[in-house]
C-alpha atoms as a PDB file:
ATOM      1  CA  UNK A   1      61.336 189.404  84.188  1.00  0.00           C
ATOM      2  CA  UNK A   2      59.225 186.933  82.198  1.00  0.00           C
ATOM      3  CA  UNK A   3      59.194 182.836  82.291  1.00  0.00           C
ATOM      4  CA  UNK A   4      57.958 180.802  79.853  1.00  0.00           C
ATOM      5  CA  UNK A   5      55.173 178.757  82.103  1.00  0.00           C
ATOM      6  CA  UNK A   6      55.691 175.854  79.590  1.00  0.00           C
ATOM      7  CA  UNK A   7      58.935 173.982  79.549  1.00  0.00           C
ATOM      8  CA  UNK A   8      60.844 172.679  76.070  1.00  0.00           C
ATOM      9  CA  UNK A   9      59.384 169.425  74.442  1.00  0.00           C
ATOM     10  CA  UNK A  10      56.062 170.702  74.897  1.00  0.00           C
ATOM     11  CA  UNK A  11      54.819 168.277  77.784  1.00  0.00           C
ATOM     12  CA  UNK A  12      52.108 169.093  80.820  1.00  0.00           C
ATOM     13  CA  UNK A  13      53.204 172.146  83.300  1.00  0.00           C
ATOM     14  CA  UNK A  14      55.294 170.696  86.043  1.00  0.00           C
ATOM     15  CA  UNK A  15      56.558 167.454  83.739  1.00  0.00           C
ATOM     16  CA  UNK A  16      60.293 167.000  82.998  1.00  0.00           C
ATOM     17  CA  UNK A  17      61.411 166.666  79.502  1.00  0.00           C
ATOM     18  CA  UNK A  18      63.446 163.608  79.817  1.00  0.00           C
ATOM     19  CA  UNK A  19      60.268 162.185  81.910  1.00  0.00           C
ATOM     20  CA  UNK A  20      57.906 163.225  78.757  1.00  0.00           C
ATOM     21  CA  UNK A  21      60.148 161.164  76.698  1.00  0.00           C
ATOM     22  CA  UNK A  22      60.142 158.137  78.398  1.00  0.00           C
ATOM     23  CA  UNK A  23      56.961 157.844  78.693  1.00  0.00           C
ATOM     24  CA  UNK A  24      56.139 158.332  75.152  1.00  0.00           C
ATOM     25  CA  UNK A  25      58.544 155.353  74.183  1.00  0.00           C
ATOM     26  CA  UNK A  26      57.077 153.022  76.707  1.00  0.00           C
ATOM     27  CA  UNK A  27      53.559 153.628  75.367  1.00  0.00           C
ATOM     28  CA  UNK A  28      54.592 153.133  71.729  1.00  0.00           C
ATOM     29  CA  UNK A  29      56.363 149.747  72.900  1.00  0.00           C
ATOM     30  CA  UNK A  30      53.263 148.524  74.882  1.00  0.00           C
ATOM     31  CA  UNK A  31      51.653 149.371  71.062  1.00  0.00           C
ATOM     32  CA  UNK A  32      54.052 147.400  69.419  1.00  0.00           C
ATOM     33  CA  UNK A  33      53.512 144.356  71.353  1.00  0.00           C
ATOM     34  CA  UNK A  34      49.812 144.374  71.446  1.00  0.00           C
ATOM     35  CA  UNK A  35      49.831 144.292  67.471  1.00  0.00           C
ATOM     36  CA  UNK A  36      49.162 140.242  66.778  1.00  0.00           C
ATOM     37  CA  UNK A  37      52.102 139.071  64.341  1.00  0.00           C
ATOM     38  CA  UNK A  38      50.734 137.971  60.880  1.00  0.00           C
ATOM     39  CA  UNK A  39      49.837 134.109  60.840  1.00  0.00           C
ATOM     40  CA  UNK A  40      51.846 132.300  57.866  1.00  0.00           C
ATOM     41  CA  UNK A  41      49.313 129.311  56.837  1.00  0.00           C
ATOM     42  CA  UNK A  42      51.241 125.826  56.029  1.00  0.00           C
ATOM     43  CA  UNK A  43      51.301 124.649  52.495  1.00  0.00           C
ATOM     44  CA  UNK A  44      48.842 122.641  51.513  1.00  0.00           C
ATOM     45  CA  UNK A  45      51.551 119.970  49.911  1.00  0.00           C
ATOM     46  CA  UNK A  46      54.727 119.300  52.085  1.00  0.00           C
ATOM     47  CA  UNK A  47      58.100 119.639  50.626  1.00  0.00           C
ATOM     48  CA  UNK A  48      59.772 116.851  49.112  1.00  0.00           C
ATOM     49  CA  UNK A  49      62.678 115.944  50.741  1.00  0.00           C
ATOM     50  CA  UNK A  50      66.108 118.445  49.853  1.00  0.00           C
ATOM     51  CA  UNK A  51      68.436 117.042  47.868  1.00  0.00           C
ATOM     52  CA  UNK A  52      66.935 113.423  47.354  1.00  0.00           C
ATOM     53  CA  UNK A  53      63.983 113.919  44.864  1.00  0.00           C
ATOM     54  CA  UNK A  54      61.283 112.222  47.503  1.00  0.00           C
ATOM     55  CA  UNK A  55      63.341 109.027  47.242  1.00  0.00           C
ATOM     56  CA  UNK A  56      62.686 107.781  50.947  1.00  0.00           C
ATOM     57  CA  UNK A  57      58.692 108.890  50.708  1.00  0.00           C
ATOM     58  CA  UNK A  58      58.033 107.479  47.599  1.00  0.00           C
ATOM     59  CA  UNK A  59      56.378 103.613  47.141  1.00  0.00           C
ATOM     60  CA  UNK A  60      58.975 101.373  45.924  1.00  0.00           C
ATOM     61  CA  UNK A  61      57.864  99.740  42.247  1.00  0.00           C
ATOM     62  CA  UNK A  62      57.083  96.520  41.566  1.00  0.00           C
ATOM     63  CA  UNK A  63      59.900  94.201  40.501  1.00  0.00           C
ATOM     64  CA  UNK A  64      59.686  92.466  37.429  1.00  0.00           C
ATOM     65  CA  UNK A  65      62.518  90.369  36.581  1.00  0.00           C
ATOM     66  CA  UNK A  66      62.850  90.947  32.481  1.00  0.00           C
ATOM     67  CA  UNK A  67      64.175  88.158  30.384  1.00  0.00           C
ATOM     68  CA  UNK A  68      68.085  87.881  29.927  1.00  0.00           C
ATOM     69  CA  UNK A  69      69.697  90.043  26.990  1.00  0.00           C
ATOM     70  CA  UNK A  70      72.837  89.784  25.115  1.00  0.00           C
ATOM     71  CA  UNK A  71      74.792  91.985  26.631  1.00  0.00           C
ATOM     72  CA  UNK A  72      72.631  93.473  29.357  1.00  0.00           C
ATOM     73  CA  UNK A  73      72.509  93.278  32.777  1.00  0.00           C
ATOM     74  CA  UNK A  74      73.023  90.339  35.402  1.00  0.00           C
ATOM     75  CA  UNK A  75      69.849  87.236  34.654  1.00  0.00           C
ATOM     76  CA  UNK A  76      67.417  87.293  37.927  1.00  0.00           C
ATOM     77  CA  UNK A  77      68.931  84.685  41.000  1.00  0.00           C
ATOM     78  CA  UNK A  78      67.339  80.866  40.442  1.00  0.00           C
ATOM     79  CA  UNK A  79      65.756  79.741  43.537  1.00  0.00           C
ATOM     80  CA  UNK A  80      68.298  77.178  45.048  1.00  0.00           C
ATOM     81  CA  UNK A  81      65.591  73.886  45.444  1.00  0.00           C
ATOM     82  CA  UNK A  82      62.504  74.192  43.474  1.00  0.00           C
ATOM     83  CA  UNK A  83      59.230  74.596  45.179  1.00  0.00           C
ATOM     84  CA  UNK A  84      57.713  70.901  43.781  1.00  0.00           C
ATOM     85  CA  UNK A  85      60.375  68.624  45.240  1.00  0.00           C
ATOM     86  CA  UNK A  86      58.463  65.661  47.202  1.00  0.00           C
ATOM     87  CA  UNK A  87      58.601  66.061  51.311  1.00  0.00           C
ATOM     88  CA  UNK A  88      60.840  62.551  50.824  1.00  0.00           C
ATOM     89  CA  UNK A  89      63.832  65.229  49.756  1.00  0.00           C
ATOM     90  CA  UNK A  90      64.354  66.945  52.409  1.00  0.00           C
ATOM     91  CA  UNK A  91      64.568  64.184  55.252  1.00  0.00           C
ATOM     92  CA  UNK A  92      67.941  63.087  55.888  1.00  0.00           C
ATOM     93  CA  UNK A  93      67.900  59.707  54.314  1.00  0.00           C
ATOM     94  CA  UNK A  94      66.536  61.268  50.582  1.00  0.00           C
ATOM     95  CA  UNK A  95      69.929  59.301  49.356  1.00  0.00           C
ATOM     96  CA  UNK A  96      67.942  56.297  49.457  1.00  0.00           C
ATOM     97  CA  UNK A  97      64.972  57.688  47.184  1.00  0.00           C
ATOM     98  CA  UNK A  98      66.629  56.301  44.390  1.00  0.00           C
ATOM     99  CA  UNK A  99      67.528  52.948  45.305  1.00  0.00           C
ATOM    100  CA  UNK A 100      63.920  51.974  46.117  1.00  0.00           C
ATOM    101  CA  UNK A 101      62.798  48.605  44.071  1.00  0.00           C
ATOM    102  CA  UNK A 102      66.366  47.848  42.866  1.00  0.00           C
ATOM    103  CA  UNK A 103      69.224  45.547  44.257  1.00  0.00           C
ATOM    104  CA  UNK A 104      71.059  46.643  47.071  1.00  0.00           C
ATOM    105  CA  UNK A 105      74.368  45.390  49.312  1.00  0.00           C
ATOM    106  CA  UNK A 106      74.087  46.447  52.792  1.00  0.00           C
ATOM    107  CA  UNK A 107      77.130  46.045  54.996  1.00  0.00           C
ATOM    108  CA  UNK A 108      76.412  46.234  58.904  1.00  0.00           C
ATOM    109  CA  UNK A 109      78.832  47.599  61.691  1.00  0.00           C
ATOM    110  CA  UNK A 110      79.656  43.503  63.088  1.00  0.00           C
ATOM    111  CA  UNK A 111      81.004  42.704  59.573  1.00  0.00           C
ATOM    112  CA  UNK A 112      77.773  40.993  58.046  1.00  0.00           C
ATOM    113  CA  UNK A 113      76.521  41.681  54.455  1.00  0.00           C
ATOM    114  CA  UNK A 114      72.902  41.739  53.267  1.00  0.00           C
ATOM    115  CA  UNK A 115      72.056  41.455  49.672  1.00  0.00           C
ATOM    116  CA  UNK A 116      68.256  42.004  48.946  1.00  0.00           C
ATOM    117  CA  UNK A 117      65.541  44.084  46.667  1.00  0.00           C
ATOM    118  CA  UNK A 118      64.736  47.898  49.069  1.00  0.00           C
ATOM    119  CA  UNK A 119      61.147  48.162  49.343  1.00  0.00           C
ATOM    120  CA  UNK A 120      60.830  50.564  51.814  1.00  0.00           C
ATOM    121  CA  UNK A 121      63.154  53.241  54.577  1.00  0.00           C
ATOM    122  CA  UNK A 122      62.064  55.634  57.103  1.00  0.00           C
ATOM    123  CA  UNK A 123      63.856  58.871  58.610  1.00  0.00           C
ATOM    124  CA  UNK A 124      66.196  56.823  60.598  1.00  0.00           C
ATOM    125  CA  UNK A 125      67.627  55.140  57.447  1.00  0.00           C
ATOM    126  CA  UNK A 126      65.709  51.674  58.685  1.00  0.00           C
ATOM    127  CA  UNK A 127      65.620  49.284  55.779  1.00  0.00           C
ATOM    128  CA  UNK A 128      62.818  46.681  54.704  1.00  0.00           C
ATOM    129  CA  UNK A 129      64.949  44.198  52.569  1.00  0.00           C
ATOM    130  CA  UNK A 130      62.980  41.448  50.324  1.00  0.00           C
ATOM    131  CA  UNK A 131      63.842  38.311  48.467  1.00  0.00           C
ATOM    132  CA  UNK A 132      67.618  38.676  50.857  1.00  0.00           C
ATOM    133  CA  UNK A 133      70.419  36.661  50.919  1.00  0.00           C
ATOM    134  CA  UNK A 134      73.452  36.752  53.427  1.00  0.00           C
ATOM    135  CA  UNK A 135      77.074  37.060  52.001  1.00  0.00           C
ATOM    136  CA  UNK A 136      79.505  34.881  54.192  1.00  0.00           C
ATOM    137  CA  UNK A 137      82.959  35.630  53.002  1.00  0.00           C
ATOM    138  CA  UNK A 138      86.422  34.368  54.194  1.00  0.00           C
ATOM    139  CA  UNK A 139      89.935  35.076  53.502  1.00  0.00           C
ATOM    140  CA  UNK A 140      91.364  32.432  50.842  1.00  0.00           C
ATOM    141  CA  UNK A 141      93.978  30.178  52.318  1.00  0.00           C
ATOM    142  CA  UNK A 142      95.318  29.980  48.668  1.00  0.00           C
ATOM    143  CA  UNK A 143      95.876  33.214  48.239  1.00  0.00           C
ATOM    144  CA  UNK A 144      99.448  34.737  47.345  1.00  0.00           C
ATOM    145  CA  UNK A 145     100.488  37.792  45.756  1.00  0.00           C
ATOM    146  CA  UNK A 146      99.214  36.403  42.247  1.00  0.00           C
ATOM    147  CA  UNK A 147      96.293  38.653  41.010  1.00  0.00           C
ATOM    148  CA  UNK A 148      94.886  35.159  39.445  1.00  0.00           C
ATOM    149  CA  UNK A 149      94.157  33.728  42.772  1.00  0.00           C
ATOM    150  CA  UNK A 150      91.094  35.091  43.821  1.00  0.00           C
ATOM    151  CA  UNK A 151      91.735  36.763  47.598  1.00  0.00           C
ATOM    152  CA  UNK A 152      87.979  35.891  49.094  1.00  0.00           C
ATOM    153  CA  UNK A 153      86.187  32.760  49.174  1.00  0.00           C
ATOM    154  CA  UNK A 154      82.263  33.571  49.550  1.00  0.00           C
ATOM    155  CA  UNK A 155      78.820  31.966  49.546  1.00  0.00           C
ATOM    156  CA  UNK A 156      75.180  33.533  49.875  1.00  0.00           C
ATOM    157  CA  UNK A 157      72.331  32.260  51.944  1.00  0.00           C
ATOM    158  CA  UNK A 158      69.226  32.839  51.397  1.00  0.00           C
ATOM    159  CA  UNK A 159      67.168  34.309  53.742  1.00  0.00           C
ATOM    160  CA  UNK A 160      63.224  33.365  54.100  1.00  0.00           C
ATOM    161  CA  UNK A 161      60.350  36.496  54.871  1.00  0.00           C
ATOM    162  CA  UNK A 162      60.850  39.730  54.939  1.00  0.00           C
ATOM    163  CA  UNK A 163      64.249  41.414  56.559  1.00  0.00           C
ATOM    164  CA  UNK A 164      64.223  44.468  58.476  1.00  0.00           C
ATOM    165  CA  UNK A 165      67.894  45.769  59.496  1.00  0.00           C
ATOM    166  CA  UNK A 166      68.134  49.001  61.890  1.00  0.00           C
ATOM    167  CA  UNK A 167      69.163  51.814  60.050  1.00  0.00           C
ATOM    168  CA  UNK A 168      72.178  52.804  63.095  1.00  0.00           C
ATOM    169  CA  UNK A 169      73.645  49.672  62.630  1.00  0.00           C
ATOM    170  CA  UNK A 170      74.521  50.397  58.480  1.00  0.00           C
ATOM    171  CA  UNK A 171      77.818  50.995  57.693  1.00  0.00           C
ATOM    172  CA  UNK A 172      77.789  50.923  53.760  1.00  0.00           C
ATOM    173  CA  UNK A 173      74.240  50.840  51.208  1.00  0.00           C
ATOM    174  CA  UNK A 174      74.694  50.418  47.623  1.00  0.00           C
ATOM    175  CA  UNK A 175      73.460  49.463  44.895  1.00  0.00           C
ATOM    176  CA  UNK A 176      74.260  46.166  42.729  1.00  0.00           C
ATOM    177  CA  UNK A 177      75.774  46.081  39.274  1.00  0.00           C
ATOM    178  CA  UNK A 178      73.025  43.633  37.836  1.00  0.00           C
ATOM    179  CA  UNK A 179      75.396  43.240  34.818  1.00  0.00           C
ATOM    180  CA  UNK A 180      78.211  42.019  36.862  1.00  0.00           C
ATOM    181  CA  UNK A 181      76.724  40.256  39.865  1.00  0.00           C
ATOM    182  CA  UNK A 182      77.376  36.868  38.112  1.00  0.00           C
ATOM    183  CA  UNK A 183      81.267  37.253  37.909  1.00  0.00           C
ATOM    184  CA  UNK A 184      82.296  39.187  40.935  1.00  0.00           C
ATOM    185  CA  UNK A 185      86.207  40.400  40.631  1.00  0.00           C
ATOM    186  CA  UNK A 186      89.147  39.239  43.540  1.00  0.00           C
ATOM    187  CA  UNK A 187      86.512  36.423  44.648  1.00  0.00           C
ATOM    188  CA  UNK A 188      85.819  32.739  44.477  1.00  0.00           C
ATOM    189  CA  UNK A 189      82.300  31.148  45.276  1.00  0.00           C
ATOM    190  CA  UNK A 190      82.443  28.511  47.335  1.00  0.00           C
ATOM    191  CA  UNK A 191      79.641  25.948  49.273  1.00  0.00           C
ATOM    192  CA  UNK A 192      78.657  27.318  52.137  1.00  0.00           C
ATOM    193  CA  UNK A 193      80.120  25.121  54.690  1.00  0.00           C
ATOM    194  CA  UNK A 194      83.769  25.781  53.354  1.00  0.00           C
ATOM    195  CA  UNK A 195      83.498  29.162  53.703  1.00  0.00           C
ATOM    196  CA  UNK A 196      81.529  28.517  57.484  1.00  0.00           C
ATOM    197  CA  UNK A 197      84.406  26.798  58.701  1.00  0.00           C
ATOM    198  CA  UNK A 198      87.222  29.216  57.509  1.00  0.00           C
ATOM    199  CA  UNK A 199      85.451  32.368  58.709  1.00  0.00           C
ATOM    200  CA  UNK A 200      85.058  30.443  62.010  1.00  0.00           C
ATOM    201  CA  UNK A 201      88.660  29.685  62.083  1.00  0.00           C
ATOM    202  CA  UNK A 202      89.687  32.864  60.895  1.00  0.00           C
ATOM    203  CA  UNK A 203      87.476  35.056  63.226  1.00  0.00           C
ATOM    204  CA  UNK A 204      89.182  32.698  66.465  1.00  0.00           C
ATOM    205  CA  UNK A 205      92.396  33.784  65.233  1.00  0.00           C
ATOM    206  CA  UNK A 206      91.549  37.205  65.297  1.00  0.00           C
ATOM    207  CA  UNK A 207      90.527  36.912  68.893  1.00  0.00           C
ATOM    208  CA  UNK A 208      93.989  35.434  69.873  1.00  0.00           C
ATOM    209  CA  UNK A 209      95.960  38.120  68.371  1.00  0.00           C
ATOM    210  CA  UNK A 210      93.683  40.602  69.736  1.00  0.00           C
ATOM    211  CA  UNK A 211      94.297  39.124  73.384  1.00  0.00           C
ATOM    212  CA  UNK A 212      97.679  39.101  72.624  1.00  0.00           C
ATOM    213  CA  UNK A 213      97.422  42.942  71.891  1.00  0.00           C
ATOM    214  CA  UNK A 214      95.088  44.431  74.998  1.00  0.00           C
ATOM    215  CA  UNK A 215      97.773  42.171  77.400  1.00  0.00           C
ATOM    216  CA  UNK A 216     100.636  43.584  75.970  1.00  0.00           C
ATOM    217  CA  UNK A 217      99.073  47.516  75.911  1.00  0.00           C
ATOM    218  CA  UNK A 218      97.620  46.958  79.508  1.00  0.00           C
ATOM    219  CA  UNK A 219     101.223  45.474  80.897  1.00  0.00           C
ATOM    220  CA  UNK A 220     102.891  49.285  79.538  1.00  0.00           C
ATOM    221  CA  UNK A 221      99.916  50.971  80.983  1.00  0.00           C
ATOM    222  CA  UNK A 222      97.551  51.574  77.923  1.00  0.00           C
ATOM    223  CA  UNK A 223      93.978  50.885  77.856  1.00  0.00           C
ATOM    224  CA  UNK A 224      92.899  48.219  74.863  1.00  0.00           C
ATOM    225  CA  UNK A 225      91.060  49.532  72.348  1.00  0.00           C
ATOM    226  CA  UNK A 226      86.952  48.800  71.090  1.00  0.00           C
ATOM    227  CA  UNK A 227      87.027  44.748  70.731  1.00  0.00           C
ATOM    228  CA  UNK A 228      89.748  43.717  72.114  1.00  0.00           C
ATOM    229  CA  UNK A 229      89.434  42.073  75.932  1.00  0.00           C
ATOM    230  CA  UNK A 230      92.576  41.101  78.336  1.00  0.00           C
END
């Protein structure tokens, strides 16, 4: 009997056929792997963002505020202070930019009145009075509930110089009605000594009832208040 000296699949004498076969596979794979994979060059433009039109990349335009229209859209926002306003604005007394060179009435914290021309204020609200007088006023002892009685007896002193008052101690700074200076309404102008002696009189009163009051808050265990002594 006859054998076939070469076995199916056609691979060297003495090889198995599954053998043959797995070799062959592993040498194509090893081919496969050596093969360098096809290089995919980058555009030479990138993409514009998907779905936004290049929105976020793009440079913002210029704005250009157009001039109202009837009917259009909303006018451009006015700057809230304007850019020439004079560094006196924006200090905290500015309210008394506009009563430089005119007449003024200044009442302090004690009760005393000033009446004089405002030449000149600093940051603090300090005032430079000239050509100043000092109101003395005083309740009228005459006085009842008919509107015909004036209510105030007063009399102005003039004051020599220059007057400086401290701008913490001002209560009240106005202006004077030039018109009606002359004629002032509820009062009565008096000489000055009059109106000395009743303010004198008037102000010791005060200080007895005010005694009166501090001894009767300290006897039910209350402090007095500002001004009053016991």
């Amino acid at each position: 009997m006859a054998y076939n000296s070469h076995p199916r699949g056609g691979g060297p004498a003495g090889a198995p056929a599954g053998a043959m076969s797995f070799q062959a596979m592993l040498q194509r794979s090893m081919q496969e792997q050596a093969q360098p994979e096809p290089v995919v060059e980058a555009p030479s433009n990138p993409p514009q963002s998907i779905g936004y039109g290049g929105v976020y990349s793009a440079t913002p335009p210029p704005q250009q505020f157009a001039p109202p229209v009837l009917g259009g859209a909303r006018e451009a926002p006015q700057p809230i202070l304007p850019v020439d306003l004079p560094p006196q604005a924006f200090l905290t007394s500015s309210m008394l930019l506009d009563m430089v060179d005119k007449k003024v009435d200044v009442l302090l914290r004690d009760e005393k009145e000033y009446i004089g021309i405002l030449r000149s204020y600093d940051q603090f609200a300090n005032l430079v009075l000239t050509e100043c007088s000092e109101r003395i006023a005083a309740r009228n002892p005459e006085a009842s509930d008919d509107p015909t009685i004036p209510k105030w007896l007063i009399a102005d002193v003039k004051l020599p110089g220059l007057m400086t008052v401290r701008g913490e101690n001002v209560t009240i700074c106005a202006t004077v009605d030039l018109d009606r200076e002359d004629e002032p309404k509820g009062v009565k102008i008096s000489s000055e000594k009059e109106v000395r002696e009743l303010a004198a009189q008037q102000r010791a009163e005060k200080k007895q009832v005010d005694l009166r009051k501090a001894k009767a808050l300290k006897e039910a265990g209350i402090e007095p208040g500002f001004g009053m002594q016991g």
